[in-house]
C-alpha atoms as a PDB file:
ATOM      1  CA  UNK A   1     -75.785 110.873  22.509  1.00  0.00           C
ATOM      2  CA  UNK A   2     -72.651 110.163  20.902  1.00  0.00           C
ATOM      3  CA  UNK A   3     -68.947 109.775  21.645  1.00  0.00           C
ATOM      4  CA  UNK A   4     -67.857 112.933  20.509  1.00  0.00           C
ATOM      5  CA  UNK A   5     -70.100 113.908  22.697  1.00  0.00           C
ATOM      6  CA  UNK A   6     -69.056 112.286  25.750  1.00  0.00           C
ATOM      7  CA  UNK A   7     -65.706 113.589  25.670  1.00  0.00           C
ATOM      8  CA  UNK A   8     -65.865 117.087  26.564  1.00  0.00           C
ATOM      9  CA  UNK A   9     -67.553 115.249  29.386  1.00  0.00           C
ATOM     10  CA  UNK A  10     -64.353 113.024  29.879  1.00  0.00           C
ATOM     11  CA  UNK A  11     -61.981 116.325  29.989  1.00  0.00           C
ATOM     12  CA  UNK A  12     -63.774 118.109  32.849  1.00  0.00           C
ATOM     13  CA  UNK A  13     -63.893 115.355  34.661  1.00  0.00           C
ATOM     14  CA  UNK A  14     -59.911 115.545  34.765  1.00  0.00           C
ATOM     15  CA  UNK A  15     -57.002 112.588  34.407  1.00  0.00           C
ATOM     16  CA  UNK A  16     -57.710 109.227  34.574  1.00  0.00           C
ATOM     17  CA  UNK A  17     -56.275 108.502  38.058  1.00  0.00           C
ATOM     18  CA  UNK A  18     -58.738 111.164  39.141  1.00  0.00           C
ATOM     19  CA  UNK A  19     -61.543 109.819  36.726  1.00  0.00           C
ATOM     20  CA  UNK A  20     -60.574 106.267  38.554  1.00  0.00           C
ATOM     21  CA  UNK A  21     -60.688 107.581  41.806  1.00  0.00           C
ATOM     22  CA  UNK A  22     -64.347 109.103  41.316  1.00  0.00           C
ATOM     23  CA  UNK A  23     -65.656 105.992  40.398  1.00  0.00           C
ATOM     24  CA  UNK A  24     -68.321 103.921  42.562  1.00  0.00           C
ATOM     25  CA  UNK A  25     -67.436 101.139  44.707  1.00  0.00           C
ATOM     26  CA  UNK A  26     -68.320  98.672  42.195  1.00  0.00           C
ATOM     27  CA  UNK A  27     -66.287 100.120  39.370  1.00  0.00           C
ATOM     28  CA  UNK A  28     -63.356 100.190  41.790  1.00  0.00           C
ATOM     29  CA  UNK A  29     -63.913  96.438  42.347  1.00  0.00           C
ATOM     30  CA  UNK A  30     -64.013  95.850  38.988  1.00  0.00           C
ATOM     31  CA  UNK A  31     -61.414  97.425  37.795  1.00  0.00           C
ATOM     32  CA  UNK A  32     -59.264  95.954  40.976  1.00  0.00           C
ATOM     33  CA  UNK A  33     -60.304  92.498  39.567  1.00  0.00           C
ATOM     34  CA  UNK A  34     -58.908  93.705  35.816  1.00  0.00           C
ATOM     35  CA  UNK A  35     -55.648  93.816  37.895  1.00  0.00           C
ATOM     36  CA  UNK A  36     -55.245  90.847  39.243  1.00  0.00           C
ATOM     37  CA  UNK A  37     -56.064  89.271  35.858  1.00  0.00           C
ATOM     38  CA  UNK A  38     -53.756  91.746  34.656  1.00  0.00           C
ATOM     39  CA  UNK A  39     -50.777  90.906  37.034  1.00  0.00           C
ATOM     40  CA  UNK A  40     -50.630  87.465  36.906  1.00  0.00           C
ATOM     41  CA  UNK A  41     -50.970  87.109  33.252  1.00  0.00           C
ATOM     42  CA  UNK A  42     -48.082  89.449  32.475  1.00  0.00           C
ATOM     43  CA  UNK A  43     -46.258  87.467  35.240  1.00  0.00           C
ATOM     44  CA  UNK A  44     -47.010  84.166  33.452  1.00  0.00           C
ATOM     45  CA  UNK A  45     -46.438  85.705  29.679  1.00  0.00           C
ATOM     46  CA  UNK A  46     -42.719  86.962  31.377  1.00  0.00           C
ATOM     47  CA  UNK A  47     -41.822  83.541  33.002  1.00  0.00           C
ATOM     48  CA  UNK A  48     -43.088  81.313  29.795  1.00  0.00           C
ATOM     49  CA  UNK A  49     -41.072  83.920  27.220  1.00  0.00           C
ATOM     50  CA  UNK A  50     -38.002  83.256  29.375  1.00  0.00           C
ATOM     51  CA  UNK A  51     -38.677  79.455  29.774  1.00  0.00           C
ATOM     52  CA  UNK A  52     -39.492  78.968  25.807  1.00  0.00           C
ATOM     53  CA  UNK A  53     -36.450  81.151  24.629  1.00  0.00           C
ATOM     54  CA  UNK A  54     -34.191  79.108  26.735  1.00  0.00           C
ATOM     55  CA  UNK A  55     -35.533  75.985  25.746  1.00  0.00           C
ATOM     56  CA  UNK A  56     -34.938  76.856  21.816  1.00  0.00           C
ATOM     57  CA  UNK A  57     -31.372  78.104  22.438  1.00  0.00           C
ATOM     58  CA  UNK A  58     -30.089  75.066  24.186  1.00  0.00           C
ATOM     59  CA  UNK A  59     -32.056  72.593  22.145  1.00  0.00           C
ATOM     60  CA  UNK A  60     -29.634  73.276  19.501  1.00  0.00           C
ATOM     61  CA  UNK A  61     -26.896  72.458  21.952  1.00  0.00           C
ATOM     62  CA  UNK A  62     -28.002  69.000  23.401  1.00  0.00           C
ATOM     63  CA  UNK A  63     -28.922  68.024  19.486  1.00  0.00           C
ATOM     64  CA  UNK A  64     -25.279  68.757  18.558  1.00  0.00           C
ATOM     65  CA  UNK A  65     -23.966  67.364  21.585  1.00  0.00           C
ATOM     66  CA  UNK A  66     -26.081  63.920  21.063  1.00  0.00           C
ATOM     67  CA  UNK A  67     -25.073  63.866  17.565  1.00  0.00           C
ATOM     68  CA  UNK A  68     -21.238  63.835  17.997  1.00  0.00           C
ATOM     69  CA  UNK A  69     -21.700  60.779  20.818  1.00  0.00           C
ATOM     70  CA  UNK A  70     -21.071  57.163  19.715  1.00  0.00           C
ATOM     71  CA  UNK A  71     -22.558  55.999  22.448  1.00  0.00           C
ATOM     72  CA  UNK A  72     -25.539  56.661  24.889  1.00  0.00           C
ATOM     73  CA  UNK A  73     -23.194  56.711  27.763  1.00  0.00           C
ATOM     74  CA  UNK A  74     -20.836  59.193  26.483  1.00  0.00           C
ATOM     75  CA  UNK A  75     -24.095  61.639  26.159  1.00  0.00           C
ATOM     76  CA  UNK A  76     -25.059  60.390  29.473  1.00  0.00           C
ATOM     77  CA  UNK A  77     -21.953  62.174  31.062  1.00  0.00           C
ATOM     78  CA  UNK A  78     -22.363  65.109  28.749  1.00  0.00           C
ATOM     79  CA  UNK A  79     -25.821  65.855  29.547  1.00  0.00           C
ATOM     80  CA  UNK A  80     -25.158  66.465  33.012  1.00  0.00           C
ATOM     81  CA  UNK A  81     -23.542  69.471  31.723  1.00  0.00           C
ATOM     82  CA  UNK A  82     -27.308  70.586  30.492  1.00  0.00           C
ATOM     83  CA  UNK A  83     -29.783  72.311  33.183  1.00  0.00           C
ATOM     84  CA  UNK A  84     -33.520  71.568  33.105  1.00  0.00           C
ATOM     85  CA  UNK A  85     -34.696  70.622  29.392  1.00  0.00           C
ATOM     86  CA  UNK A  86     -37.347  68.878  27.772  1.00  0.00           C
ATOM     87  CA  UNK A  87     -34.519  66.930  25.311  1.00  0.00           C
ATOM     88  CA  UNK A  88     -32.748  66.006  28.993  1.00  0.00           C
ATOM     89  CA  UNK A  89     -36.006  64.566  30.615  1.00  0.00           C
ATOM     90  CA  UNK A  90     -36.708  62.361  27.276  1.00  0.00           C
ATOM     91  CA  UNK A  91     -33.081  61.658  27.746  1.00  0.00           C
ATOM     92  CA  UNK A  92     -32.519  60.519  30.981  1.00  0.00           C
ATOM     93  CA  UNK A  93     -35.827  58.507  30.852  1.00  0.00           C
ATOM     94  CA  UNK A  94     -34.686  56.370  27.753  1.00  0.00           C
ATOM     95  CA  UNK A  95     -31.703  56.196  29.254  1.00  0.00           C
ATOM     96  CA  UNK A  96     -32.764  54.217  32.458  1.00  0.00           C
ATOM     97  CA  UNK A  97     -35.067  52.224  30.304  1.00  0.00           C
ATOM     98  CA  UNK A  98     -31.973  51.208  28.170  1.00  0.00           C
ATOM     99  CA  UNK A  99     -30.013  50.592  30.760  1.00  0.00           C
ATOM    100  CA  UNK A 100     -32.404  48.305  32.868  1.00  0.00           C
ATOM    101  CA  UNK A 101     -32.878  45.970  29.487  1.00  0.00           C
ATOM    102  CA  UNK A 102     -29.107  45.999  28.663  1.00  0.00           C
ATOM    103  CA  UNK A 103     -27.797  44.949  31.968  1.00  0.00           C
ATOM    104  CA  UNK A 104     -24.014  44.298  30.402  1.00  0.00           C
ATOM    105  CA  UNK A 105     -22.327  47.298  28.757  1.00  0.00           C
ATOM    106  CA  UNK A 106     -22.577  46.054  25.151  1.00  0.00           C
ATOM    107  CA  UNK A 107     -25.754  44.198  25.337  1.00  0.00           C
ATOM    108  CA  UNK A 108     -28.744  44.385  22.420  1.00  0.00           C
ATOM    109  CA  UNK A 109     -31.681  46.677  23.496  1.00  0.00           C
ATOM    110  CA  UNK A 110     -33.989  43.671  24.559  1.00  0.00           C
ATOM    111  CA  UNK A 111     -37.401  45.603  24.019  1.00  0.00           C
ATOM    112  CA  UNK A 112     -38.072  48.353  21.469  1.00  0.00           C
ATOM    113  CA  UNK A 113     -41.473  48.560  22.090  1.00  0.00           C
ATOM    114  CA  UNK A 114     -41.335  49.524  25.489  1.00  0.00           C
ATOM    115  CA  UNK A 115     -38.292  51.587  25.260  1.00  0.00           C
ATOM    116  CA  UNK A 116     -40.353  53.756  22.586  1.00  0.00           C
ATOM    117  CA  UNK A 117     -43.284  53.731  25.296  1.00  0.00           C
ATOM    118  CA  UNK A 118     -41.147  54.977  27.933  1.00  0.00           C
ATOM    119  CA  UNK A 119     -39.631  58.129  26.110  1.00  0.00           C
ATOM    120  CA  UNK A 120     -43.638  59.315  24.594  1.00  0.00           C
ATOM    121  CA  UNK A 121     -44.814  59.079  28.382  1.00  0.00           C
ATOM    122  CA  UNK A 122     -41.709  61.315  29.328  1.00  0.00           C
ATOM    123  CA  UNK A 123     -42.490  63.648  26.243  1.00  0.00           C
ATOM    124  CA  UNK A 124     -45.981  63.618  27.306  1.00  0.00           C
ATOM    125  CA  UNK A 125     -44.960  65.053  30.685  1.00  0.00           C
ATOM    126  CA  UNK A 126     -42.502  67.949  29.403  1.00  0.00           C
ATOM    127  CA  UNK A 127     -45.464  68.505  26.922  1.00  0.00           C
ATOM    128  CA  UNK A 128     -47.830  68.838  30.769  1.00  0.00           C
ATOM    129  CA  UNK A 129     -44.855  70.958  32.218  1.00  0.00           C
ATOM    130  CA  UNK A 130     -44.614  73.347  29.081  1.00  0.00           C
ATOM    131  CA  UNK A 131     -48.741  73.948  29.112  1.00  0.00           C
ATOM    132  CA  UNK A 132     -48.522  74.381  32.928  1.00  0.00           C
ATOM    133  CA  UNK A 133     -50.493  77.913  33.828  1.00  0.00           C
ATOM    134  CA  UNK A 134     -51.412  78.801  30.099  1.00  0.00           C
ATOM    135  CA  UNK A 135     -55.146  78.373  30.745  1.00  0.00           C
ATOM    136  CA  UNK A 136     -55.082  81.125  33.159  1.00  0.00           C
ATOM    137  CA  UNK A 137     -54.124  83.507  30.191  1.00  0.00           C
ATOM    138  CA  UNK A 138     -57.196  81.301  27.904  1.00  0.00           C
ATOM    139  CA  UNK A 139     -59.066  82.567  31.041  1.00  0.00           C
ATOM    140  CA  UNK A 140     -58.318  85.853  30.920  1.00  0.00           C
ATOM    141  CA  UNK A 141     -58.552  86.125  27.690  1.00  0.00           C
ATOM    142  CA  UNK A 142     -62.201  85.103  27.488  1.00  0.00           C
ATOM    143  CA  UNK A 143     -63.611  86.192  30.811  1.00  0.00           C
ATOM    144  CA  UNK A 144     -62.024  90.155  30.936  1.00  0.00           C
ATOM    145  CA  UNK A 145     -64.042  91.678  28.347  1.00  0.00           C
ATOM    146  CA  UNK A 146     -66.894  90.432  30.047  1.00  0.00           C
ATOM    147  CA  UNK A 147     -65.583  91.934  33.464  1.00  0.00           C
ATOM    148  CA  UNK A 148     -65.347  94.998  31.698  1.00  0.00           C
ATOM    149  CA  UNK A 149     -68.610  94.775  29.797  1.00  0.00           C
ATOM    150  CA  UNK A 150     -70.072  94.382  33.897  1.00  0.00           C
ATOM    151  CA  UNK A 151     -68.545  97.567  34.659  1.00  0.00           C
ATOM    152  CA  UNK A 152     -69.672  99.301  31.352  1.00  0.00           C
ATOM    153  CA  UNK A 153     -73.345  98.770  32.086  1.00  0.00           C
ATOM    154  CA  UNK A 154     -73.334  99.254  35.880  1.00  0.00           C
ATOM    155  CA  UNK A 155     -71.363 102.670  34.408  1.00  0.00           C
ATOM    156  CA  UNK A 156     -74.377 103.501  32.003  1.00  0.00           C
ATOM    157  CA  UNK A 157     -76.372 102.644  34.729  1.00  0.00           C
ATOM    158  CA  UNK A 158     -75.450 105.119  37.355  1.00  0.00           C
ATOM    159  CA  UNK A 159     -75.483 107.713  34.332  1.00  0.00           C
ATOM    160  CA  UNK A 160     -79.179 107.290  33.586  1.00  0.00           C
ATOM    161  CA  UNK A 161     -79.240 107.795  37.222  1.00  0.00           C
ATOM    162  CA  UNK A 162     -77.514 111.008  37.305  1.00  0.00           C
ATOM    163  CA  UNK A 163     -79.986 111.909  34.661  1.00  0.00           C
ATOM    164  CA  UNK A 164     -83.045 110.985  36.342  1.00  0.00           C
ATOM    165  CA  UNK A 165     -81.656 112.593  39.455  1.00  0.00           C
ATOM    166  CA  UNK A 166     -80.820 115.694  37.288  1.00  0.00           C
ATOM    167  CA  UNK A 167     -84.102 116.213  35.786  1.00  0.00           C
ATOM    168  CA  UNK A 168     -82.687 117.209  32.409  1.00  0.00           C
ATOM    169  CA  UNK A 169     -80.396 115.809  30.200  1.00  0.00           C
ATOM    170  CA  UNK A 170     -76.895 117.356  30.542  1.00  0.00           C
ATOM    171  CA  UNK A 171     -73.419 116.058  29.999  1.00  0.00           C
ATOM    172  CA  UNK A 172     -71.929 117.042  33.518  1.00  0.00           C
ATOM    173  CA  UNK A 173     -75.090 114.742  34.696  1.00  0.00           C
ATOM    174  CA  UNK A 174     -74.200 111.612  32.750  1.00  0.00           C
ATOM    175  CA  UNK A 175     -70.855 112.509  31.820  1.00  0.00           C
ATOM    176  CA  UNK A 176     -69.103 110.641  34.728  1.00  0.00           C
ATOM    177  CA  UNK A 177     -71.088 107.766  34.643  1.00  0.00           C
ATOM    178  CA  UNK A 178     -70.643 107.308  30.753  1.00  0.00           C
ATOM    179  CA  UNK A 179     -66.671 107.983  31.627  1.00  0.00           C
ATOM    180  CA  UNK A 180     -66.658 105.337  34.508  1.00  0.00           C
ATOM    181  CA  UNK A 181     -68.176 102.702  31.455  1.00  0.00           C
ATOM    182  CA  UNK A 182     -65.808 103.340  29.217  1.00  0.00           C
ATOM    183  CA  UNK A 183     -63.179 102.931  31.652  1.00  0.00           C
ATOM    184  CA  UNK A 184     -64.187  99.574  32.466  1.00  0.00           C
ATOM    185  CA  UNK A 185     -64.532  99.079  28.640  1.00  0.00           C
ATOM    186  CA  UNK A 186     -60.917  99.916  27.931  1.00  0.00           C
ATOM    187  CA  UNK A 187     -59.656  98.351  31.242  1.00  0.00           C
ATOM    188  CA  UNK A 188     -61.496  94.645  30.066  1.00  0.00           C
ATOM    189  CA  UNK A 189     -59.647  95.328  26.537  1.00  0.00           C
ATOM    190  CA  UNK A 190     -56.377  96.283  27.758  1.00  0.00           C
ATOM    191  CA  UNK A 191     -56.562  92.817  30.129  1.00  0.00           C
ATOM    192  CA  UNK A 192     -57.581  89.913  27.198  1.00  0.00           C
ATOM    193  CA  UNK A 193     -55.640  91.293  24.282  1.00  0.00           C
ATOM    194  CA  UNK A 194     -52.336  90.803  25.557  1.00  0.00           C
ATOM    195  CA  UNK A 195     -53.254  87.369  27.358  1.00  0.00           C
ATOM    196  CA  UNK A 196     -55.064  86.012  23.816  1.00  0.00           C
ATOM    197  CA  UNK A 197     -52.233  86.876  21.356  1.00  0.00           C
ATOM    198  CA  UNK A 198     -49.560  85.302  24.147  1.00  0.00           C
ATOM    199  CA  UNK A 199     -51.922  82.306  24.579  1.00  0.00           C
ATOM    200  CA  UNK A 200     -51.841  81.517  20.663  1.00  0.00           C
ATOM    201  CA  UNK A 201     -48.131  82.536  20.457  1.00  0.00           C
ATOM    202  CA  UNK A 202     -46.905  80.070  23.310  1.00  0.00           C
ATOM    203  CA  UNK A 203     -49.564  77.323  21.483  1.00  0.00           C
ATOM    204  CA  UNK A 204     -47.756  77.410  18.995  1.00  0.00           C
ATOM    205  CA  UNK A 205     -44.407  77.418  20.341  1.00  0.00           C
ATOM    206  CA  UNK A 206     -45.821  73.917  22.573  1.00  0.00           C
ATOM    207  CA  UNK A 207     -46.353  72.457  19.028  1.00  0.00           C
ATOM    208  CA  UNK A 208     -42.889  73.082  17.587  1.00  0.00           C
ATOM    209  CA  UNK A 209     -41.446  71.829  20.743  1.00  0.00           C
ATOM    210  CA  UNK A 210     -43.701  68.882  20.676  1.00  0.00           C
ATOM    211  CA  UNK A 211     -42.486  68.312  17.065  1.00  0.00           C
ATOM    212  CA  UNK A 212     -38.657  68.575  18.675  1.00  0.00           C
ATOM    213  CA  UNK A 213     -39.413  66.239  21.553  1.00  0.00           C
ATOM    214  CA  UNK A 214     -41.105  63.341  18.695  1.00  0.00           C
ATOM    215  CA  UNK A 215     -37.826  63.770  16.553  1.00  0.00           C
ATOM    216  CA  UNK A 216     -35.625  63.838  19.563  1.00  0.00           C
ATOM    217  CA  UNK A 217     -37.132  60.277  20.794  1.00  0.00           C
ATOM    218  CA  UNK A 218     -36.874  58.631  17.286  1.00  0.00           C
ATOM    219  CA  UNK A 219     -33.202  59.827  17.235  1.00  0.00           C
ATOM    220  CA  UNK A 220     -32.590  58.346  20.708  1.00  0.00           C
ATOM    221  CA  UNK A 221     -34.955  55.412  19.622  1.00  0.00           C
ATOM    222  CA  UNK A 222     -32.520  54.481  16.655  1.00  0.00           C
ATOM    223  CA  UNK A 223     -29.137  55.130  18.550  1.00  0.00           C
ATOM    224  CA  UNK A 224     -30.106  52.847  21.111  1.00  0.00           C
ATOM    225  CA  UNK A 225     -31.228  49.662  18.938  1.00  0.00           C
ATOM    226  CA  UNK A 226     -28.143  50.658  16.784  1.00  0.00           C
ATOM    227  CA  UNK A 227     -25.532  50.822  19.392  1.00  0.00           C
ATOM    228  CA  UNK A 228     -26.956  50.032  22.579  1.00  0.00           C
ATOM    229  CA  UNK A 229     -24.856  51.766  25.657  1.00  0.00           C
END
């Protein structure tokens, strides 16, 4: 039995919401769990887009802003004029690491080393912040098309039982329970594909802000040893 076959099948049994609402208990709990994974993952895709796009826009700012400084202190003013930002974390951390070597306004940066330590932990941790919740879309990603390949055989399941029950093969027998399959089929597709393509996309926005961060801390590395606070 083939698709095209199935569909005339699909039609009588009517819309989806009714073809959803037929289904067995255990398709229904399937397809409830699809939701979830669907929900939060559009929820984390719409919070990370916002987060990500803000970053990049005032990245560009604080960069300018640091460049026309002469001094650390004169960006330490100006920054508080920045919200939340990776580039203000690394910032502020080098900062206070600067100004517990210094002491005196003035003074030579007594430690290099350590000052260079200090701003790749706090990279490290914007780096944690920034990857915070994107497994949960790796997760989905991996683990819904095997949700819906659960509720694809349970559906081909209850259809060789309409047969059997039946006792001959017709399409209103195994129609529904072929439908309620490839409901889950298309339900575990429609889940990953959007969580997979945001997972890689935000991946690879992580790296080019990771890239930013490391050029950001050798800039603030040099403009310390060269001018101190």
């Amino acid at each position: 039995m083939n698709l095209l076959a199935i569909l005339p099948s699909i039609a009588w049994q009517g819309t989806i919401g009714n073809l959803i609402a037929q289904t067995g208990v255990v398709a229904k709990i399937v397809l409830l769990l699809l939701l979830f994974f669907s929900v939060f993952s559009w929820a984390i895709i719409y919070s990370k887009w916002r987060r990500f796009k803000a970053i990049r826009a005032d990245a560009d700012r604080f960069v300018r802003a640091f460049h026309k400084t002469h001094r650390l202190a004169e960006m330490n003013v100006m920054s508080e004029n920045f919200g939340p930002h990776p580039l203000k974390a690394i910032f502020d951390a080098g900062y206070r690491e600067v100004s517990a070597q210094v002491g005196n306004p003035g003074g030579p940066v007594k430690n290099p080393t350590a000052l260079g330590r200090v701003l790749q932990v706090a990279a490290a941790q914007q780096l944690s912040l920034l990857e915070r919740r994107l497994s949960w879309l790796a997760t989905t990603g991996a683990v819904a098309p095997f949700i819906g390949l659960f509720g694809t055989v349970w559906g081909i399941m209850n259809a060789f039982l309409g047969l059997s029950s039946a006792g001959a093969a017709s399409l209103r027998a195994v129609g529904p329970g072929i439908a309620e399959a490839l409901v889950a089929t298309a339900a575990g597709l429609f889940v990953a594909i959007p969580a997979v393509i945001a997972y890689n996309q935000f991946l690879s926005s992580i790296r080019e802000f990771g890239n930013m961060m490391d050029g950001f801390s050798l800039e603030f590395l040099n403009a310390a040893e060269r001018n101190s606070i």
